[in-house]
Protein backbone atom coordinates (compact mmCIF):
# COMPACT_ATOMS: atom_id res chain seq x y z
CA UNK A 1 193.80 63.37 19.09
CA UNK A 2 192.33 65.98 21.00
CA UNK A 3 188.90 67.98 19.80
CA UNK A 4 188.49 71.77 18.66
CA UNK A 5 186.55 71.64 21.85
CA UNK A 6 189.60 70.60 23.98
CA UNK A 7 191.95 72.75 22.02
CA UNK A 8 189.88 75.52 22.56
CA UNK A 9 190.17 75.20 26.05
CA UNK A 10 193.65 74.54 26.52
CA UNK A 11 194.86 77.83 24.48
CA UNK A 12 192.30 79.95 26.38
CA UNK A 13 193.77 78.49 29.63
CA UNK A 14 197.78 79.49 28.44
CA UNK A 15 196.24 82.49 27.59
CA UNK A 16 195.42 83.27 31.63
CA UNK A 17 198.76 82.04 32.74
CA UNK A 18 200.33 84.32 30.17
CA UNK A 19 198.64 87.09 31.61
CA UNK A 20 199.77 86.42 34.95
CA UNK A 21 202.97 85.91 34.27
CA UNK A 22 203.25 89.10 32.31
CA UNK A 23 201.64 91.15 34.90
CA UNK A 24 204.15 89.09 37.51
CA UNK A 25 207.29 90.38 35.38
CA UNK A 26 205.87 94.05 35.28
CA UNK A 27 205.40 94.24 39.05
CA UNK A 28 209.18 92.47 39.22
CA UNK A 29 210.08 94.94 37.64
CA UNK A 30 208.87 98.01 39.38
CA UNK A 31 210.30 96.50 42.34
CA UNK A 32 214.14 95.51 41.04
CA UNK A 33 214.55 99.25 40.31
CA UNK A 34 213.60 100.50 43.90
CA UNK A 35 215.66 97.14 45.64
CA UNK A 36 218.49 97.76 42.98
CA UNK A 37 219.24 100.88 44.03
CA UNK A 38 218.86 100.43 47.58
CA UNK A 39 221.22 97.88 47.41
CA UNK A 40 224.09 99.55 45.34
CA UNK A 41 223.47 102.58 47.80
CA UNK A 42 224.35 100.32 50.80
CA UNK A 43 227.61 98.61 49.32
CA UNK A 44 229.70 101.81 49.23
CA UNK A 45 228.67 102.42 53.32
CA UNK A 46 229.62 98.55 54.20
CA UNK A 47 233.07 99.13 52.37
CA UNK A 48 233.86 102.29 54.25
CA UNK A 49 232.86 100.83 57.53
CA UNK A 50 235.30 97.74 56.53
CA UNK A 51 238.09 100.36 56.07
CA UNK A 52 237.56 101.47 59.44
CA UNK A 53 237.34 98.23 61.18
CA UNK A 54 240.48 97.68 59.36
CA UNK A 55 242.15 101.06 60.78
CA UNK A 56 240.92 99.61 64.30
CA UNK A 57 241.62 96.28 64.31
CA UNK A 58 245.57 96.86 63.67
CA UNK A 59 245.83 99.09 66.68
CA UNK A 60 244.28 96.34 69.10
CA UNK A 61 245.68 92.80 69.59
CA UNK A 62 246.51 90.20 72.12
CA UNK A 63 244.10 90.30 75.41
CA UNK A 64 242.82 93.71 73.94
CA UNK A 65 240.82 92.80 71.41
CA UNK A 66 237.22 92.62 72.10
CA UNK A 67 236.17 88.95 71.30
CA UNK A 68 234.01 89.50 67.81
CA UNK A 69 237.24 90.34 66.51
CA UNK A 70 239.80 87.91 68.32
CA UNK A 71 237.22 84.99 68.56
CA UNK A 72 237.34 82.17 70.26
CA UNK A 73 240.50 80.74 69.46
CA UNK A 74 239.27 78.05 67.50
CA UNK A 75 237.10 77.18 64.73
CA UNK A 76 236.25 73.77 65.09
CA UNK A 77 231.96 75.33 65.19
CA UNK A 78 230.68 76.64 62.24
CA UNK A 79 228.03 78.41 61.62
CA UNK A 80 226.08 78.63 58.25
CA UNK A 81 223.65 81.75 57.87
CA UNK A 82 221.98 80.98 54.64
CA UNK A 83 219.60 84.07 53.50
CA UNK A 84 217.23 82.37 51.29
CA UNK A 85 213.85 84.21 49.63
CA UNK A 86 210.44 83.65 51.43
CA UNK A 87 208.72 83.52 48.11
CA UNK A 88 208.93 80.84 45.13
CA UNK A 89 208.77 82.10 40.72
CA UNK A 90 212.44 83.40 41.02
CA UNK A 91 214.40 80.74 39.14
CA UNK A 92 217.36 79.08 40.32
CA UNK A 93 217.95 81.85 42.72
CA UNK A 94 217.34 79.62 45.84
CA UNK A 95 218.46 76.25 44.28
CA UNK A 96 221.72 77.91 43.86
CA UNK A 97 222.18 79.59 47.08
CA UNK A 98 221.23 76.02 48.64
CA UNK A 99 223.60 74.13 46.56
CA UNK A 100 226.54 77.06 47.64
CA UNK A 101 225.34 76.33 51.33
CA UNK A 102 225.30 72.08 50.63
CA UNK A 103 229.03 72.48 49.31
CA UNK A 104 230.35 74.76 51.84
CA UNK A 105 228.85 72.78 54.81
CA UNK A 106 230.19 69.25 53.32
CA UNK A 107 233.80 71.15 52.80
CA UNK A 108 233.64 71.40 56.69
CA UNK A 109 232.45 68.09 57.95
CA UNK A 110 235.31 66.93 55.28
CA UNK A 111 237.79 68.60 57.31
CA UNK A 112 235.93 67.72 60.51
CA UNK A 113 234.59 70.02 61.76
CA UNK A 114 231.09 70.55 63.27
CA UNK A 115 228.28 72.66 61.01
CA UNK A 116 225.15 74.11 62.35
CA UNK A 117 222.51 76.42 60.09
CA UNK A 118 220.98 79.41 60.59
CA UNK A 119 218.39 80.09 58.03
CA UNK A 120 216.76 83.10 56.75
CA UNK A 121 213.54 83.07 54.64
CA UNK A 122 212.01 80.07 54.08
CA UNK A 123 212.53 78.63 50.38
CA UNK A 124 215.83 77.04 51.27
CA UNK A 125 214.55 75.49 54.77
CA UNK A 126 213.23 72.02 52.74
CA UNK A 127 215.85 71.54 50.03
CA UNK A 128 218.35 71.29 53.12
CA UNK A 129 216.20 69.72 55.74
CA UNK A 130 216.71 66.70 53.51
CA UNK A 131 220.37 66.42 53.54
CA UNK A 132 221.25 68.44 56.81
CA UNK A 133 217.78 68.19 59.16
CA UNK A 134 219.69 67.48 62.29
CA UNK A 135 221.77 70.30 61.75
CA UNK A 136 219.44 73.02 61.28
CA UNK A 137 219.27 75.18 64.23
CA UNK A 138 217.43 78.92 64.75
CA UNK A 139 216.17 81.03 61.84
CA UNK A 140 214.42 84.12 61.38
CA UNK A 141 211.42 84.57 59.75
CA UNK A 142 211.48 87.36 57.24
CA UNK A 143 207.86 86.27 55.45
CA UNK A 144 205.77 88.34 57.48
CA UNK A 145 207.73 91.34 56.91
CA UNK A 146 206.73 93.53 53.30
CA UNK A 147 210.52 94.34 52.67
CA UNK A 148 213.05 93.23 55.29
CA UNK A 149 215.03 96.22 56.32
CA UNK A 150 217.41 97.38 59.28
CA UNK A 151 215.17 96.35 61.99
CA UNK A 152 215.07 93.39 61.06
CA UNK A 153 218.81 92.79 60.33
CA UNK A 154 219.47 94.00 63.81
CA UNK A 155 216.97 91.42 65.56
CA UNK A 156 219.03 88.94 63.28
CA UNK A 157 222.51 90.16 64.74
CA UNK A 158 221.81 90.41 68.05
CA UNK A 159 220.47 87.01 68.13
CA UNK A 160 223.76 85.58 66.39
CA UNK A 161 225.94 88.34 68.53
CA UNK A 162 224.30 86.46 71.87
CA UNK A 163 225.09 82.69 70.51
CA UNK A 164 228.60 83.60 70.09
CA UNK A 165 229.41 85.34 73.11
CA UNK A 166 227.27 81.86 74.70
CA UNK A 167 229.70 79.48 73.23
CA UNK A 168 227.29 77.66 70.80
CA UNK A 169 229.75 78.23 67.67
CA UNK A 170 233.68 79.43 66.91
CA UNK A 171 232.78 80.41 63.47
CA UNK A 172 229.87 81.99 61.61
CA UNK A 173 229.33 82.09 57.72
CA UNK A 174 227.50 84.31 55.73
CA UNK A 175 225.61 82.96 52.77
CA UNK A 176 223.41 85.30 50.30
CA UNK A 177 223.31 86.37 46.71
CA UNK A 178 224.79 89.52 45.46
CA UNK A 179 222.80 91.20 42.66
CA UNK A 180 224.85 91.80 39.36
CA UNK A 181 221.69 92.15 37.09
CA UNK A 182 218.60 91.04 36.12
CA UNK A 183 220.43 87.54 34.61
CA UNK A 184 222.90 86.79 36.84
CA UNK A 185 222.60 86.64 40.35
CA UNK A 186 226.19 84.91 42.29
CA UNK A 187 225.80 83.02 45.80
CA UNK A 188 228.65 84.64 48.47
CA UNK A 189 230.36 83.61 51.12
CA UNK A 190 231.64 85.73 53.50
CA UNK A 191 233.29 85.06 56.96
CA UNK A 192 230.64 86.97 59.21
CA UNK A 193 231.98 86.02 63.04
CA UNK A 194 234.35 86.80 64.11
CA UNK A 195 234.81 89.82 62.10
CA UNK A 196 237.72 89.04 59.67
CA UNK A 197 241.44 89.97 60.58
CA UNK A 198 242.81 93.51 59.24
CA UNK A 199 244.42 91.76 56.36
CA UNK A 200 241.16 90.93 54.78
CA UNK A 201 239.87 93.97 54.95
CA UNK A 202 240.79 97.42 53.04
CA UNK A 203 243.58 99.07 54.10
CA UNK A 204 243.44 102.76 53.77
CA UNK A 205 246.69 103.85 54.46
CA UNK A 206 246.21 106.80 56.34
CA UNK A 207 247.19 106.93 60.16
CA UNK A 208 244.45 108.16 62.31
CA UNK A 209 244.20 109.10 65.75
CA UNK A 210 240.58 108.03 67.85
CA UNK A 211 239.32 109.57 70.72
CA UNK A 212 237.92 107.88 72.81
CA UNK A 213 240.77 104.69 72.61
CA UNK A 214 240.40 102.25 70.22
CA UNK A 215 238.86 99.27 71.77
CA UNK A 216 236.24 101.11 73.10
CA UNK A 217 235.39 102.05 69.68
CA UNK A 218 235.47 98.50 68.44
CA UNK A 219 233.56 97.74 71.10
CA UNK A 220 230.60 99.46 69.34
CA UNK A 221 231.95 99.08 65.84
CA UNK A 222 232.00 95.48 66.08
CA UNK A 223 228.37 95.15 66.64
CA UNK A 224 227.32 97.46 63.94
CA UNK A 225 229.41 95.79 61.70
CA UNK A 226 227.74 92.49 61.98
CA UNK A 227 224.46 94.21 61.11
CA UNK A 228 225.76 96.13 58.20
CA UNK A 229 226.97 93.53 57.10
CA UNK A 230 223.45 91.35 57.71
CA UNK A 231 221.45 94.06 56.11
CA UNK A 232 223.54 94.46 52.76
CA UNK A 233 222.63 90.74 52.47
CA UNK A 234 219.40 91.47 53.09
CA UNK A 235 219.25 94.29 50.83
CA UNK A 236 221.02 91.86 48.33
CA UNK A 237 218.73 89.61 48.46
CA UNK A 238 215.82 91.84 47.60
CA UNK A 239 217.44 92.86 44.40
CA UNK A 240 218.22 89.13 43.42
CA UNK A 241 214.90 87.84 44.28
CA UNK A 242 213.27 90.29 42.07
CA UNK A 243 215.55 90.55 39.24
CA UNK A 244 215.66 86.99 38.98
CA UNK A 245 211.87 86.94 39.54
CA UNK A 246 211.33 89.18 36.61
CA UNK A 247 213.61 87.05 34.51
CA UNK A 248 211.60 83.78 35.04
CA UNK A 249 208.40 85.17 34.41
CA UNK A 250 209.72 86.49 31.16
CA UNK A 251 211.14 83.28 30.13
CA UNK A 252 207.62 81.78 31.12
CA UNK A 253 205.26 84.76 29.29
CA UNK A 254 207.19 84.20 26.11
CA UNK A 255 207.19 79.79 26.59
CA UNK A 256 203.10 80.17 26.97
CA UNK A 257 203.56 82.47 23.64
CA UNK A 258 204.95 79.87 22.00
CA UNK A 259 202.51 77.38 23.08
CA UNK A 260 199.56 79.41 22.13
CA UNK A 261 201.14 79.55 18.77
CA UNK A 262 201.70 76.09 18.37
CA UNK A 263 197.95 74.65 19.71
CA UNK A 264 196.74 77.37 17.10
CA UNK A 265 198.05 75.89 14.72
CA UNK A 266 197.04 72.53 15.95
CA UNK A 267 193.59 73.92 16.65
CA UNK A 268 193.53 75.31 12.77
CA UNK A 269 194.74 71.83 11.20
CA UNK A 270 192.47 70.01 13.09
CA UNK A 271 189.08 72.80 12.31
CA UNK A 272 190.50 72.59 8.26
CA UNK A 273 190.10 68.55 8.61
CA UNK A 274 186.78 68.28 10.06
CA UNK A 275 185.65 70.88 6.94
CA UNK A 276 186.91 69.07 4.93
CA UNK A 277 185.77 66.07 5.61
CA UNK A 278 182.30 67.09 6.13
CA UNK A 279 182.65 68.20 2.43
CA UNK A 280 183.56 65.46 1.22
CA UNK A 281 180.19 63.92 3.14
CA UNK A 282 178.18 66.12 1.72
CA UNK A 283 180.04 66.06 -1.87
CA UNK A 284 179.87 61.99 -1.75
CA UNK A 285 175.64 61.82 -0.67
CA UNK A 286 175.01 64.54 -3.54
CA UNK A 287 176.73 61.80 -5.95
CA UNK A 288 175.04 59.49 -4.70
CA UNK A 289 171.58 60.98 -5.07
């Protein structure tokens, strides 16, 4: 049985780490409201843009279409962009968006086809060097950045942009979380090259005329699309990583509550023995005397 001495110790020491992990969830939580709202600011933009591409793409097939939008023809290379978080005491946030990227990738070698990884952020680089480590190709490295914004999702799509148009894959994945709240953030997959057909997009329904002609439109479009579609994850991220962030180190302020409480009342049991027993010393040597 441990002494007052040791007890003493140990609740002083969850005391700390209760403090930090308070202070952790307060600073989570300034941040979720500033990356919350920058995300649900970019989602409306990203849909728009889709409804454009979509307006585009069903004016331009065959030998027309520029090849982000045709492809390659095939799909037999994929691609898997995983955007993980560069920074740990966010919960299952990066466990999940790992497990999302394990399942997708063994769906593909399943049907055959070859996988490759892209990874962003560095939590999820270990969990799937252990299953996948000869597939894991470039990255980016987001840690050195304070919050990861359109610069760097550009520097991202231009580097996937050029290993497309160099042959090195048919098909490219997008895999992120998208922020629903502070509780529940949902791993998505999204086709990211080349961009998906007019069908999966939104259809606005209204006929349109451009000037200058529509593939040389695309031809710019396309591009930007990609990195709109690179930064919402980004932006996506941010939110999740906090939110979930704040969540864990609420869970874990109100566990080290519950600890204190419970090595207090260890601590007071174990004080109330050694009293008593030292008067029943005392009580037993006055008898004795």
């Amino acid at each position: 049985m441990p002494s007052l001495k040791e007890l003493k110790g140990r609740i002083n020491s969850v005391k700390s780490t209760q403090k930090i992990t308070k202070a952790k969830q307060m600073v989570a939580a300034a941040k979720l409201r500033r990356a919350q709202a920058a995300a649900e600011a970019g989602r409306p933009y990203a849909l728009r843009l889709a409804a454009v591409m979509a307006s585009l793409a069903g004016k331009v097939s065959g030998d027309a279409a520029p090849k982000l939008l045709a492809g390659t023809g095939s799909d037999k290379r994929n691609l898997l962009v995983v955007v993980n978080t560069d920074k740990g005491l966010c919960g299952g946030l990066n466990s999940n968006l790992v497990k999302a990227a394990r399942i997708k990738a063994q769906e593909l070698l399943a049907e055959g086809k070859e996988v490759s990884f892209y990874l962003v952020g560095k939590k999820g680089r270990a969990p799937l060097k252990r299953d996948f480590a000869e597939l894991i190709g470039g990255g980016f490295d987001t840690s050195n950045v304070r919050t990861p914004g359109f610069e760097e999702a550009d520097a991202i799509a231009a580097e996937l942009i050029g290993m497309f148009e160099s042959g090195q894959f048919d098909v490219a994945h997008l895999i992120y979380p998208t922020f629903q709240s502070a509780l529940a953030q949902v791993p998505t997959i999204n086709q990211l090259i080349p961009v998906p057909a007019p069908s999966a997009a939104e259809d606005t329904g209204a006929v349109v005329e451009y000037e200058p002609g529509e593939e040389e439109i695309l031809a710019e479009l396309l591009p930007r699309y990609v990195k709109t579609q690179i930064f919402g994850a980004l932006l996506e991220r941010e939110a999740s990583e906090q939110g979930a962030s704040m969540t864990a180190m609420d869970n874990a302020t109100r566990n080290a509550g519950d600890l204190i409480n419970k090595l207090t009342i260890q601590y007071n049991r174990s004080r109330q023995a050694a009293i008593t027993t030292e008067l029943i010393e005392i009580i037993a040597g006055a008898e004795a005397l």
